[in-house]
PDB file of N, CA and C in Angstrom:
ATOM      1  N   UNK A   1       3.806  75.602 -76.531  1.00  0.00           N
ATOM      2  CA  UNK A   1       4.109  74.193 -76.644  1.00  0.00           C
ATOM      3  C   UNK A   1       5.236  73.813 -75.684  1.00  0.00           C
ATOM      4  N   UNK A   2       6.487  74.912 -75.747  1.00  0.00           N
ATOM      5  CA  UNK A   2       7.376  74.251 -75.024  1.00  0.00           C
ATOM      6  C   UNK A   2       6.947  74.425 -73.438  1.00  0.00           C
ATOM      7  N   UNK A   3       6.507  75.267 -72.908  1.00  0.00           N
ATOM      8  CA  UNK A   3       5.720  75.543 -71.701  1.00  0.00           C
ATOM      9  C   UNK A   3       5.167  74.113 -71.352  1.00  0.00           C
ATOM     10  N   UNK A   4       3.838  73.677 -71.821  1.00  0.00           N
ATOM     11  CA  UNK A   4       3.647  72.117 -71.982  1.00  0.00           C
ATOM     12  C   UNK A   4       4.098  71.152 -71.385  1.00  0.00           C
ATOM     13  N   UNK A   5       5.266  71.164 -72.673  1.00  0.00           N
ATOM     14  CA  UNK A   5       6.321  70.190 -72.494  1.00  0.00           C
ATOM     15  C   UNK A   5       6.840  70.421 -70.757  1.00  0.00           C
ATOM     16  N   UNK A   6       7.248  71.198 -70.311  1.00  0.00           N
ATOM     17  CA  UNK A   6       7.880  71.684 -69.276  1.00  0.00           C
ATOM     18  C   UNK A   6       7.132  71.579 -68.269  1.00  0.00           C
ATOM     19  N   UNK A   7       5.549  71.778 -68.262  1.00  0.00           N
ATOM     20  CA  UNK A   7       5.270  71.000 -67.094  1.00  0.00           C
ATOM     21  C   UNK A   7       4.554  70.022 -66.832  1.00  0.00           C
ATOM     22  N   UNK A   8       4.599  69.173 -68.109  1.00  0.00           N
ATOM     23  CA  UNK A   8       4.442  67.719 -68.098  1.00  0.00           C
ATOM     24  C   UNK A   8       5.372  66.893 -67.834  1.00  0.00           C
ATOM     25  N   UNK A   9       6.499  67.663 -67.503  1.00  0.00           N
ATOM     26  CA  UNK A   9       8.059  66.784 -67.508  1.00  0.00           C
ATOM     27  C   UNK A   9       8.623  67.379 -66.360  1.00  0.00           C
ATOM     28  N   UNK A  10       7.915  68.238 -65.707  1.00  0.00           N
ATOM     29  CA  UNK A  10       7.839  68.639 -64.229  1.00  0.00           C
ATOM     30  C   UNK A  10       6.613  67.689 -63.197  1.00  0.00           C
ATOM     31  N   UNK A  11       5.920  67.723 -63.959  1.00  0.00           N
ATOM     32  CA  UNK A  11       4.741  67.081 -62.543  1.00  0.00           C
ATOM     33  C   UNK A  11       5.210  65.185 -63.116  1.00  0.00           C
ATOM     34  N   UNK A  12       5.638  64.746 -64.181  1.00  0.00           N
ATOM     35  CA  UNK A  12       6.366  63.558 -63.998  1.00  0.00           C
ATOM     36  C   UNK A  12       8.052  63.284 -63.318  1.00  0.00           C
ATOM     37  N   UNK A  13       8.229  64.147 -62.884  1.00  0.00           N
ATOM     38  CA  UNK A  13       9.648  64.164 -61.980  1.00  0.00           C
ATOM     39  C   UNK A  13       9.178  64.069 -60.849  1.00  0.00           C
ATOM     40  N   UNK A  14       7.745  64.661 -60.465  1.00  0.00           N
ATOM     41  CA  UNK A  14       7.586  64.400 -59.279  1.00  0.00           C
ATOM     42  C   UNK A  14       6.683  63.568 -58.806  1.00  0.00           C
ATOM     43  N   UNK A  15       6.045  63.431 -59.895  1.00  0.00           N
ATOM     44  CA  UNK A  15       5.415  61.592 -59.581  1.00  0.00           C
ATOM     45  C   UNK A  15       6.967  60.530 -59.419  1.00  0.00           C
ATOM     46  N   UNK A  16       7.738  60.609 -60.069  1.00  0.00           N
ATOM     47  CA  UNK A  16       9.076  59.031 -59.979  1.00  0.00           C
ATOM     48  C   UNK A  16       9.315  59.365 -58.813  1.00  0.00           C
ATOM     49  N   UNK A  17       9.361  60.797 -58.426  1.00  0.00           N
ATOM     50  CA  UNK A  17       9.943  60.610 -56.775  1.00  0.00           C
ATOM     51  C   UNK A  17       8.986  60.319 -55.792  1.00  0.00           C
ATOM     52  N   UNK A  18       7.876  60.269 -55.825  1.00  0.00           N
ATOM     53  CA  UNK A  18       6.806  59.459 -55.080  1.00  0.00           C
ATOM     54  C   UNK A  18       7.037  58.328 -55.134  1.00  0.00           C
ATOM     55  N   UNK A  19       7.073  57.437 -55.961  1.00  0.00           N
ATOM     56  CA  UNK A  19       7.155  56.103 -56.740  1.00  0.00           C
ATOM     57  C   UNK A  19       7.355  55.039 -55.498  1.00  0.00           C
ATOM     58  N   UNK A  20       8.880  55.431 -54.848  1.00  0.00           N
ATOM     59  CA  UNK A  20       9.241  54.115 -54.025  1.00  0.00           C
ATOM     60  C   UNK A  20       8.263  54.540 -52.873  1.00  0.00           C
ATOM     61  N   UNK A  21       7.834  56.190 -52.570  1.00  0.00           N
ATOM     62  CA  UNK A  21       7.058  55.624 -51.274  1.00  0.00           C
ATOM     63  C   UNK A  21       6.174  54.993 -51.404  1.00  0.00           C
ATOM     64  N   UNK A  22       4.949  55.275 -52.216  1.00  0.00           N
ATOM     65  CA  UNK A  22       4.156  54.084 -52.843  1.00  0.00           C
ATOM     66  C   UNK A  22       4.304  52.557 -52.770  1.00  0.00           C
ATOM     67  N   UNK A  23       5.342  52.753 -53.597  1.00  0.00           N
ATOM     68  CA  UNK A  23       5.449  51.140 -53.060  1.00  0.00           C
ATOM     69  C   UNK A  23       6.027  50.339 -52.294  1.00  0.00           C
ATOM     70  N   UNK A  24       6.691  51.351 -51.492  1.00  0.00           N
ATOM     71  CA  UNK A  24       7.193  50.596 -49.685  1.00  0.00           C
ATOM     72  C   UNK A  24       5.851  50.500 -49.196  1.00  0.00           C
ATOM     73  N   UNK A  25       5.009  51.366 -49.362  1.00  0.00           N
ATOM     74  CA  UNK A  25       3.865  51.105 -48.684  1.00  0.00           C
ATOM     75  C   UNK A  25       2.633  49.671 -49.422  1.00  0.00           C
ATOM     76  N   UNK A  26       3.196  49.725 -50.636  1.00  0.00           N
ATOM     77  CA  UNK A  26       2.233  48.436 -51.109  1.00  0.00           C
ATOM     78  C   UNK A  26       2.631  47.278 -50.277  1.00  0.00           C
ATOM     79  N   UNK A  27       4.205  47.003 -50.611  1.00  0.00           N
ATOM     80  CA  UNK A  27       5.032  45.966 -50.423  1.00  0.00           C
ATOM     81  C   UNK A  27       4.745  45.752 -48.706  1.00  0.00           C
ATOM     82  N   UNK A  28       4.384  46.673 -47.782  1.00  0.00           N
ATOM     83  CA  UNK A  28       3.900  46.829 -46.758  1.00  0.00           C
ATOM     84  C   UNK A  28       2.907  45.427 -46.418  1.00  0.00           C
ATOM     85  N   UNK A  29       1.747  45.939 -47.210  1.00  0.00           N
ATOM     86  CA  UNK A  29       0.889  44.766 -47.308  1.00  0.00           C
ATOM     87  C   UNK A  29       1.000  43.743 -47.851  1.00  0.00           C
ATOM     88  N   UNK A  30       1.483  43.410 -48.498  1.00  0.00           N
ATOM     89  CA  UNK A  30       2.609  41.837 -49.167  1.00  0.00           C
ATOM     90  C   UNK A  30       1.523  41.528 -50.204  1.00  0.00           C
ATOM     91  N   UNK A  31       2.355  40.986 -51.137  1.00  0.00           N
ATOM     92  CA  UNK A  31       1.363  40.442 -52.544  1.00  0.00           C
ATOM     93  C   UNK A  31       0.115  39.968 -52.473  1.00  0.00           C
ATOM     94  N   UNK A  32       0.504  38.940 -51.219  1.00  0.00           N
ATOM     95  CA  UNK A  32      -0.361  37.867 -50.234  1.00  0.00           C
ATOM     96  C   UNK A  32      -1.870  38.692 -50.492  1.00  0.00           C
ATOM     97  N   UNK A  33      -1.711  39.440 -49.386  1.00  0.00           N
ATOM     98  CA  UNK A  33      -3.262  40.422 -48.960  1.00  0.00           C
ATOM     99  C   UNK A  33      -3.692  41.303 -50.642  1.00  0.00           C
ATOM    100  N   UNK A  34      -2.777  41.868 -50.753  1.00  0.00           N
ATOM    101  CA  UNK A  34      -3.185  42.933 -52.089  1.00  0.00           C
ATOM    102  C   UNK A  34      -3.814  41.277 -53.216  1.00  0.00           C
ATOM    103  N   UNK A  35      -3.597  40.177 -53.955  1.00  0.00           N
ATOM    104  CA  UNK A  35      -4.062  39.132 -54.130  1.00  0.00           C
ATOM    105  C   UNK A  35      -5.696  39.232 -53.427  1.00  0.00           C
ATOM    106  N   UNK A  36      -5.603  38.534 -52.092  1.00  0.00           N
ATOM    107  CA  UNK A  36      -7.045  38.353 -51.406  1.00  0.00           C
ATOM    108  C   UNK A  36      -7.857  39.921 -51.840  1.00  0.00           C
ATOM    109  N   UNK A  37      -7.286  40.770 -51.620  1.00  0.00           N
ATOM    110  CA  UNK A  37      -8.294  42.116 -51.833  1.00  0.00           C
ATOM    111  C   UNK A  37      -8.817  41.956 -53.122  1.00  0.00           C
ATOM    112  N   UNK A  38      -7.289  41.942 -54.222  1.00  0.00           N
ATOM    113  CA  UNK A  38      -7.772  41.673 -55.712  1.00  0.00           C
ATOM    114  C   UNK A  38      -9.610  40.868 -56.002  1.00  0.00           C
ATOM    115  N   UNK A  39      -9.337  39.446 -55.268  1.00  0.00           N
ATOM    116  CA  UNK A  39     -10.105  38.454 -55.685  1.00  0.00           C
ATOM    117  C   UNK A  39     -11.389  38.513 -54.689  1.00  0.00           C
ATOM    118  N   UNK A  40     -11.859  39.622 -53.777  1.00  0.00           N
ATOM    119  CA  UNK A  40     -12.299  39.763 -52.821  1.00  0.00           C
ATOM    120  C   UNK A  40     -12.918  41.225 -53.551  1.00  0.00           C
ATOM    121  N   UNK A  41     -12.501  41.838 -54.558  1.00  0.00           N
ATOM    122  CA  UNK A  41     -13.255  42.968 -55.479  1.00  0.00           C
ATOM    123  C   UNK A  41     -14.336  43.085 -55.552  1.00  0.00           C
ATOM    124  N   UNK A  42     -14.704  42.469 -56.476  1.00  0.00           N
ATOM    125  CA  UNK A  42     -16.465  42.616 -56.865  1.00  0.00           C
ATOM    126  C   UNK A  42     -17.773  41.931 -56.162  1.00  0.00           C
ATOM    127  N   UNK A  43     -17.302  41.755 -54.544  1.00  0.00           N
ATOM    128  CA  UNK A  43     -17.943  41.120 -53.977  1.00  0.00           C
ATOM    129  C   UNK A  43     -18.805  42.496 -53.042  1.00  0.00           C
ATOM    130  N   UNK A  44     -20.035  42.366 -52.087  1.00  0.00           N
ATOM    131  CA  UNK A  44     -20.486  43.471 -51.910  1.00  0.00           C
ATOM    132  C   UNK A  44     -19.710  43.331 -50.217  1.00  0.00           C
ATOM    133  N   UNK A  45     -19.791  44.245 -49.606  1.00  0.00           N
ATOM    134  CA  UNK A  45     -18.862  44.617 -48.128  1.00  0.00           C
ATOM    135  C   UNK A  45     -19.694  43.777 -47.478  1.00  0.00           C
ATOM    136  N   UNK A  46     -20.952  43.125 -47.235  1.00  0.00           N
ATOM    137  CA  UNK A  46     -21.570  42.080 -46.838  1.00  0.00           C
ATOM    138  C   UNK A  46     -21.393  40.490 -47.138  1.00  0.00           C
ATOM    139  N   UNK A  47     -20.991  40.179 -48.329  1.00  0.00           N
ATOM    140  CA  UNK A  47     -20.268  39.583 -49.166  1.00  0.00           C
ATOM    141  C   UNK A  47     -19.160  38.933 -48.659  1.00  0.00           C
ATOM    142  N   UNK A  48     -18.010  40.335 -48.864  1.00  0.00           N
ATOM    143  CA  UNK A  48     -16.912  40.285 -48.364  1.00  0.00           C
ATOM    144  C   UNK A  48     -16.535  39.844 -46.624  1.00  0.00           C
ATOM    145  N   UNK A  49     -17.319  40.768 -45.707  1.00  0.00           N
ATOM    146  CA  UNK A  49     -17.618  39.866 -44.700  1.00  0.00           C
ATOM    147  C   UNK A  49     -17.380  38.543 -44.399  1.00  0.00           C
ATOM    148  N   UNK A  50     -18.883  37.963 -45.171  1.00  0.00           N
ATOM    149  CA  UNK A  50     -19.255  36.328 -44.587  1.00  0.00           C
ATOM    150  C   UNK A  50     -18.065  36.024 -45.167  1.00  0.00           C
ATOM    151  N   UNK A  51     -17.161  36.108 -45.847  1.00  0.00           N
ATOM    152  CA  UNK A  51     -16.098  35.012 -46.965  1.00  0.00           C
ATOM    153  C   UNK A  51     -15.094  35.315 -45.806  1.00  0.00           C
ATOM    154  N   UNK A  52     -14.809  36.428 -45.338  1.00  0.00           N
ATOM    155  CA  UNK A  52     -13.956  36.663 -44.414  1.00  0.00           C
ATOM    156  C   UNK A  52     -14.070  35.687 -43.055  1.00  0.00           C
ATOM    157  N   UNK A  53     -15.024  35.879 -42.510  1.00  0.00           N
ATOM    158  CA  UNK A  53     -15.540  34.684 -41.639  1.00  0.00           C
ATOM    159  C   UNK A  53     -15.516  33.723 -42.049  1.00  0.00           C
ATOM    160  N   UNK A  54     -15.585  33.113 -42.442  1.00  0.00           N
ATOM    161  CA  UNK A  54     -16.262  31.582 -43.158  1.00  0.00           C
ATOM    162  C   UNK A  54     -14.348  31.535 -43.461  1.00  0.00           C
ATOM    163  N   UNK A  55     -13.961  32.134 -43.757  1.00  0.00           N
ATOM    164  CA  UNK A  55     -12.197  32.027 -43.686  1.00  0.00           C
ATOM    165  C   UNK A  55     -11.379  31.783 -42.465  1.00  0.00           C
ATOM    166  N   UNK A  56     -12.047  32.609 -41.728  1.00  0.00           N
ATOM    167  CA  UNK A  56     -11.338  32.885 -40.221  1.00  0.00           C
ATOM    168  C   UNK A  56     -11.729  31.399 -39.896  1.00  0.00           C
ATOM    169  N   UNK A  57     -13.070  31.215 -39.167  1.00  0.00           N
ATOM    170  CA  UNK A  57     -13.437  29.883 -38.988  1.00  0.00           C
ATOM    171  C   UNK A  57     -12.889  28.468 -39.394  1.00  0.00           C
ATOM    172  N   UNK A  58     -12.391  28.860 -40.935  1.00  0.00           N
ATOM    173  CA  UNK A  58     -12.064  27.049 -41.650  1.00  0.00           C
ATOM    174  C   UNK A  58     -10.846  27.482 -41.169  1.00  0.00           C
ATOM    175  N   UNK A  59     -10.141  28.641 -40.522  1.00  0.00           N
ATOM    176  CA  UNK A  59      -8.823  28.412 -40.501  1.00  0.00           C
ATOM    177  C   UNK A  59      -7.994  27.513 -39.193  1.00  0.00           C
ATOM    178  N   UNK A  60      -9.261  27.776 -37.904  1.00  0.00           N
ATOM    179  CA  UNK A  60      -9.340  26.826 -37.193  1.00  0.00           C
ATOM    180  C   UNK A  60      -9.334  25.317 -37.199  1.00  0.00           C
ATOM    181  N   UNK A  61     -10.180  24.771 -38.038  1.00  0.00           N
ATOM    182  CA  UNK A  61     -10.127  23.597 -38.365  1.00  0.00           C
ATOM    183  C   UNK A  61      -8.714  22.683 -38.528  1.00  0.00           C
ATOM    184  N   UNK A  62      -8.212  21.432 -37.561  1.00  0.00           N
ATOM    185  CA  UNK A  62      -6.975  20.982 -37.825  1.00  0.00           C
ATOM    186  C   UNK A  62      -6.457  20.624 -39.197  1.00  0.00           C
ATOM    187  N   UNK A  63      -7.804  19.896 -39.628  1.00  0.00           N
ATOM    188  CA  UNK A  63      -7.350  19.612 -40.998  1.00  0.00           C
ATOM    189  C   UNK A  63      -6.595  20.859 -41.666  1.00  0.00           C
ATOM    190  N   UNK A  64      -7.517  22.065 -41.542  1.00  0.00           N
ATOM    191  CA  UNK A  64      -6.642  23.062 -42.718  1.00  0.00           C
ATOM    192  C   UNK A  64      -5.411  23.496 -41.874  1.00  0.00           C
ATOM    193  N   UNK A  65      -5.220  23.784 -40.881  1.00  0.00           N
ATOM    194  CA  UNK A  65      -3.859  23.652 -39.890  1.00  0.00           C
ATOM    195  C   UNK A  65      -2.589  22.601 -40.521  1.00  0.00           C
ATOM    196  N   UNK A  66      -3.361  21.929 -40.565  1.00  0.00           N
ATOM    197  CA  UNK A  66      -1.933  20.978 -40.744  1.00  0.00           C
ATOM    198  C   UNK A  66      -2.083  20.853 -42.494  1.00  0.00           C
ATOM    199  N   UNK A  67      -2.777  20.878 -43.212  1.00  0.00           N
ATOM    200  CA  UNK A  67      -2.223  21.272 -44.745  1.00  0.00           C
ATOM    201  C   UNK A  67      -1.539  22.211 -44.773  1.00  0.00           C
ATOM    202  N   UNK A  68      -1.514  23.135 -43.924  1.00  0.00           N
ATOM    203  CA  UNK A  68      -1.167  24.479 -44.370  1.00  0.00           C
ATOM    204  C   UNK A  68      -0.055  24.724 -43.702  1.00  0.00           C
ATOM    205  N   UNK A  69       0.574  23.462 -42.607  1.00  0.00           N
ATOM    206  CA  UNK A  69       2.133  23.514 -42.132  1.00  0.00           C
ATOM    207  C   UNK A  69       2.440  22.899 -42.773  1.00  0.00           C
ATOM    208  N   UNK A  70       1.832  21.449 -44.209  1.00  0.00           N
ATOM    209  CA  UNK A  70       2.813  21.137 -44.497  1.00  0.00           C
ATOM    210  C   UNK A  70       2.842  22.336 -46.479  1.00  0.00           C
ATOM    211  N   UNK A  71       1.698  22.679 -46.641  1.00  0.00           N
ATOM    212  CA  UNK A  71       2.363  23.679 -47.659  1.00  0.00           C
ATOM    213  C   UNK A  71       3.763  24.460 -47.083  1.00  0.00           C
ATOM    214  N   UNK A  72       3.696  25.125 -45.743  1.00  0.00           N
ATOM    215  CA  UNK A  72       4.831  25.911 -45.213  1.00  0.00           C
ATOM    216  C   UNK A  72       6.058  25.373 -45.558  1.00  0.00           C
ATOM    217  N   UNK A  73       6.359  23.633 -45.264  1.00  0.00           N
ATOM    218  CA  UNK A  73       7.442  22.983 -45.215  1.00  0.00           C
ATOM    219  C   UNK A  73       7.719  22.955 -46.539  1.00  0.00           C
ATOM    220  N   UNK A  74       6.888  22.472 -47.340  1.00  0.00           N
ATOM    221  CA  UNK A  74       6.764  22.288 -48.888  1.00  0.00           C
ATOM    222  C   UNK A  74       7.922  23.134 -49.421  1.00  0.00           C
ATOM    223  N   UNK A  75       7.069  24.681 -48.977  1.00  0.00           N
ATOM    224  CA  UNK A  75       7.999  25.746 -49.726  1.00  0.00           C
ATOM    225  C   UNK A  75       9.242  25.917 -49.369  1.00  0.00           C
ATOM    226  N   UNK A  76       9.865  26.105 -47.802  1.00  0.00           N
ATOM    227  CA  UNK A  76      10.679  25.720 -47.588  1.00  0.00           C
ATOM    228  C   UNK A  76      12.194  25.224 -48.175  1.00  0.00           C
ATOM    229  N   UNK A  77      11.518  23.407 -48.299  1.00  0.00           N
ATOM    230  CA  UNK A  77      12.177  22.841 -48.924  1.00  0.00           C
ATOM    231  C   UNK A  77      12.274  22.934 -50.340  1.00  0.00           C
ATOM    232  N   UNK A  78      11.299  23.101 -50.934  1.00  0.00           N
ATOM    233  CA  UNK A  78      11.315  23.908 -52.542  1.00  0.00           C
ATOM    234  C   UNK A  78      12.677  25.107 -52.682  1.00  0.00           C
ATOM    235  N   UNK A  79      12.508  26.314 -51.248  1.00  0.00           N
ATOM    236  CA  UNK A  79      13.227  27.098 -51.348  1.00  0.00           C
ATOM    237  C   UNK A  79      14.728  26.948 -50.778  1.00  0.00           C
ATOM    238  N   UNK A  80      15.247  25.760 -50.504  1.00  0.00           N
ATOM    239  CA  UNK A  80      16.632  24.893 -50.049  1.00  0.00           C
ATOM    240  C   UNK A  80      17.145  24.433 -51.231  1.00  0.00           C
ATOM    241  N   UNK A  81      15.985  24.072 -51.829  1.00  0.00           N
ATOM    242  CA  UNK A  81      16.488  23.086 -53.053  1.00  0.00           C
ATOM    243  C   UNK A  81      17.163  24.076 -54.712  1.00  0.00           C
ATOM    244  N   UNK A  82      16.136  25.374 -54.379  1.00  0.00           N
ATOM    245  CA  UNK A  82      16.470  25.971 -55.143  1.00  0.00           C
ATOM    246  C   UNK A  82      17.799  26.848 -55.028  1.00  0.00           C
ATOM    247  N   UNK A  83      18.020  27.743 -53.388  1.00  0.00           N
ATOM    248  CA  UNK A  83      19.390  27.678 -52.884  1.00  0.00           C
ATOM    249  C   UNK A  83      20.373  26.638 -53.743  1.00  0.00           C
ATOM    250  N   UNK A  84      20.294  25.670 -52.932  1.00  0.00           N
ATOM    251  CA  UNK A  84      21.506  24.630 -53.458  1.00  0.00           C
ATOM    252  C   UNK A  84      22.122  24.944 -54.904  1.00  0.00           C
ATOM    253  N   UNK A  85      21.058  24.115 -55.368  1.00  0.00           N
ATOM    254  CA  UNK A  85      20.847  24.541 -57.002  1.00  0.00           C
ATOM    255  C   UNK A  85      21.809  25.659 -57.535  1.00  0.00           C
ATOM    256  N   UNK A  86      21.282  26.467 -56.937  1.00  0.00           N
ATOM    257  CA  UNK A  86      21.923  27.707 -57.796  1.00  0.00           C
ATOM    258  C   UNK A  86      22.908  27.790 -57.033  1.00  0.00           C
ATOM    259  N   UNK A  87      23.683  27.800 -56.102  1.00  0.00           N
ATOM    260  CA  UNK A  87      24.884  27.348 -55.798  1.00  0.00           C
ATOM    261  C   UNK A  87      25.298  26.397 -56.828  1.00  0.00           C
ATOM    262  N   UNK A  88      25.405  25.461 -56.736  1.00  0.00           N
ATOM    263  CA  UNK A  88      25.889  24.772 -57.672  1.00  0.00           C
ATOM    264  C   UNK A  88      26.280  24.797 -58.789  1.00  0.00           C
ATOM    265  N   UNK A  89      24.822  25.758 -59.782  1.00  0.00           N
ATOM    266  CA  UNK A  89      24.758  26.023 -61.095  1.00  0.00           C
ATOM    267  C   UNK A  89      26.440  27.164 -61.235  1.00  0.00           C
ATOM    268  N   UNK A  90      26.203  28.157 -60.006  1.00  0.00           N
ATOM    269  CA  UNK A  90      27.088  29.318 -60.295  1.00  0.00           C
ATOM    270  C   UNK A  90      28.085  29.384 -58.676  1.00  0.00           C
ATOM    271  N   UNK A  91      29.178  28.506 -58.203  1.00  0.00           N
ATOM    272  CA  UNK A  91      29.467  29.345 -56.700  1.00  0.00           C
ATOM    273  C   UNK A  91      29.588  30.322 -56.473  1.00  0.00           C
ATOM    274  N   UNK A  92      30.019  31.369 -57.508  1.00  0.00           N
ATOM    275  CA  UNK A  92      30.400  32.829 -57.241  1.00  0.00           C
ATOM    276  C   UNK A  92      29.491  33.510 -56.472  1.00  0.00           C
ATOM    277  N   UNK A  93      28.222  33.143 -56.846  1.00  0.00           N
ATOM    278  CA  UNK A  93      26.963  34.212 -56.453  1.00  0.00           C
ATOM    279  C   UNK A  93      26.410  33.854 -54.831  1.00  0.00           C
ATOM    280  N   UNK A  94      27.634  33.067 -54.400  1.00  0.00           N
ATOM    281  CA  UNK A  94      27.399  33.220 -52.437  1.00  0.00           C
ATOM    282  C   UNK A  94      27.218  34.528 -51.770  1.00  0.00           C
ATOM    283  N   UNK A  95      28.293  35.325 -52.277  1.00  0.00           N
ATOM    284  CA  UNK A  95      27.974  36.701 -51.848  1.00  0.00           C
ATOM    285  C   UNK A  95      27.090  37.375 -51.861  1.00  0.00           C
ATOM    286  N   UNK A  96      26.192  37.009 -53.563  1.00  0.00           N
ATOM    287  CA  UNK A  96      25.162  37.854 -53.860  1.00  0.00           C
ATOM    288  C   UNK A  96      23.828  37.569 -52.742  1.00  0.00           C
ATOM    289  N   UNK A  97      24.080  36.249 -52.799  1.00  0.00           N
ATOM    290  CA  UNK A  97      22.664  35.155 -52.174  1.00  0.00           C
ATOM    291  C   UNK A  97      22.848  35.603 -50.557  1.00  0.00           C
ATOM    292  N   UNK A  98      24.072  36.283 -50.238  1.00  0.00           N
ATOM    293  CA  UNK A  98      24.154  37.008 -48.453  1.00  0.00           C
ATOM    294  C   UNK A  98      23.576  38.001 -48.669  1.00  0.00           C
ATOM    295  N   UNK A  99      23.519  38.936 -49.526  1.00  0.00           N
ATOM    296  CA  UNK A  99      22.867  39.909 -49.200  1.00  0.00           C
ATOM    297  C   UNK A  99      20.866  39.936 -49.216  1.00  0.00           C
ATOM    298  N   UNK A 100      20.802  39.108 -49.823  1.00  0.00           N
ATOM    299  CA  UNK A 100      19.123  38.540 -49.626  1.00  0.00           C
ATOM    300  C   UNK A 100      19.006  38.222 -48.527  1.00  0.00           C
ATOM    301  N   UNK A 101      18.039  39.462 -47.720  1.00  0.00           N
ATOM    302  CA  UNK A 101      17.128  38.977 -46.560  1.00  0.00           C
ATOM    303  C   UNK A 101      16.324  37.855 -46.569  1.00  0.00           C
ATOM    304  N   UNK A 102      16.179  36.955 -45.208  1.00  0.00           N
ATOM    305  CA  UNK A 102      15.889  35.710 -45.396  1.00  0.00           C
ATOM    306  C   UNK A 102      14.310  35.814 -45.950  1.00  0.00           C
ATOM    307  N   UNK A 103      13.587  35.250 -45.768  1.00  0.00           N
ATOM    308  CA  UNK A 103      11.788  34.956 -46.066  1.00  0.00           C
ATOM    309  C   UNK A 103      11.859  35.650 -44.684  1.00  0.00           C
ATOM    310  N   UNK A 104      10.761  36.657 -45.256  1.00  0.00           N
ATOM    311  CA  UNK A 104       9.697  36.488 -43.298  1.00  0.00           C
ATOM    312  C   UNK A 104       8.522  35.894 -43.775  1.00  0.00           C
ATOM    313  N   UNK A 105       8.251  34.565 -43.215  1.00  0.00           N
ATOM    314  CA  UNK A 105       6.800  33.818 -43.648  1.00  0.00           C
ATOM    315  C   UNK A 105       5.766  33.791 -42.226  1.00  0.00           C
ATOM    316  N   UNK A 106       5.698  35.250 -41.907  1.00  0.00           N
ATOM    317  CA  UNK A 106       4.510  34.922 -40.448  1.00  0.00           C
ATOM    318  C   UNK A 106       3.242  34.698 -41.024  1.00  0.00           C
ATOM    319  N   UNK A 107       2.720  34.792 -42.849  1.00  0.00           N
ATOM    320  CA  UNK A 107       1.175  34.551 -42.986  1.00  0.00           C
ATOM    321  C   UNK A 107       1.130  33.272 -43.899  1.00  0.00           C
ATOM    322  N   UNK A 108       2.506  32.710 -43.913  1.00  0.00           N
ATOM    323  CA  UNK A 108       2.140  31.595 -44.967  1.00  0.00           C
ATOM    324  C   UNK A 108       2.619  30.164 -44.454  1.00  0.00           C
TER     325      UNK A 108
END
C-alpha cells in the first residue's frame, strides 16, 4: 500500500512540474484560437475547411473590416475606462497595474 502511495505521489510531482510548460504552450495559442478550435470540433476536416474559407474571404469584405476596427476601439476604450476606474477606486495599485504587460491585440 505504502509503495502505491509513493508512486502515485511520485508520477504526480512530476506531472505539476510539467504543468507550466503545458501551458506556456497553450497560452501560446491564445484563448482566441483554442475557442475557434473548441467550436470548430465536431465539424468533419472538410467541414472545417469550407468554414475556414468562407472566414478568410468575409474577412476581406470592408464591411467586416471596419466592424471589426471599431470592436478593436470598443475594447480599447472599455479597457481605459476600466484602468481609470480602478485607479480611482484604489491609487495604491499604480505600481501593481506597471507591472501588467500591455495587451498584444495583433488578432483582435
Amino acid at each position: 500500500m505504502k509503495m502505491k502511495l509513493l508512486i502515485s505521489m511520485s508520477i504526480l510531482g512530476m506531472a505539476l512540474q510539467f504543468t507550466p510548460v503545458a501551458r506556456g504552450q497553450d497560452e501560446e495559442q491564445g484563448r482566441r484560437g483554442r475557442r475557434w478550435e473548441q467550436r470548430l470540433a465536431n465539424l468533419s476536416p472538410e467541414e472545417r475547411q469550407k468554414v475556414q474559407a468562407a472566414r478568410r474571404k468575409a474577412m476581406q469584405e470592408p464591411s467586416v473590416q471596419a466592424a471589426r476596427e471599431k470592436m478593436r476601439q470598443a475594447h480599447k476604450e472599455f479597457r481605459d475606462a476600466m484602468h481609470g476606474a480602478m485607479l480611482k477606486a484604489d491609487p495604491s495599485i499604480q505600481p501593481i497595474l506597471n507591472k501588467i504587460p500591455a495587451p498584444n491585440r495583433g488578432g483582435i
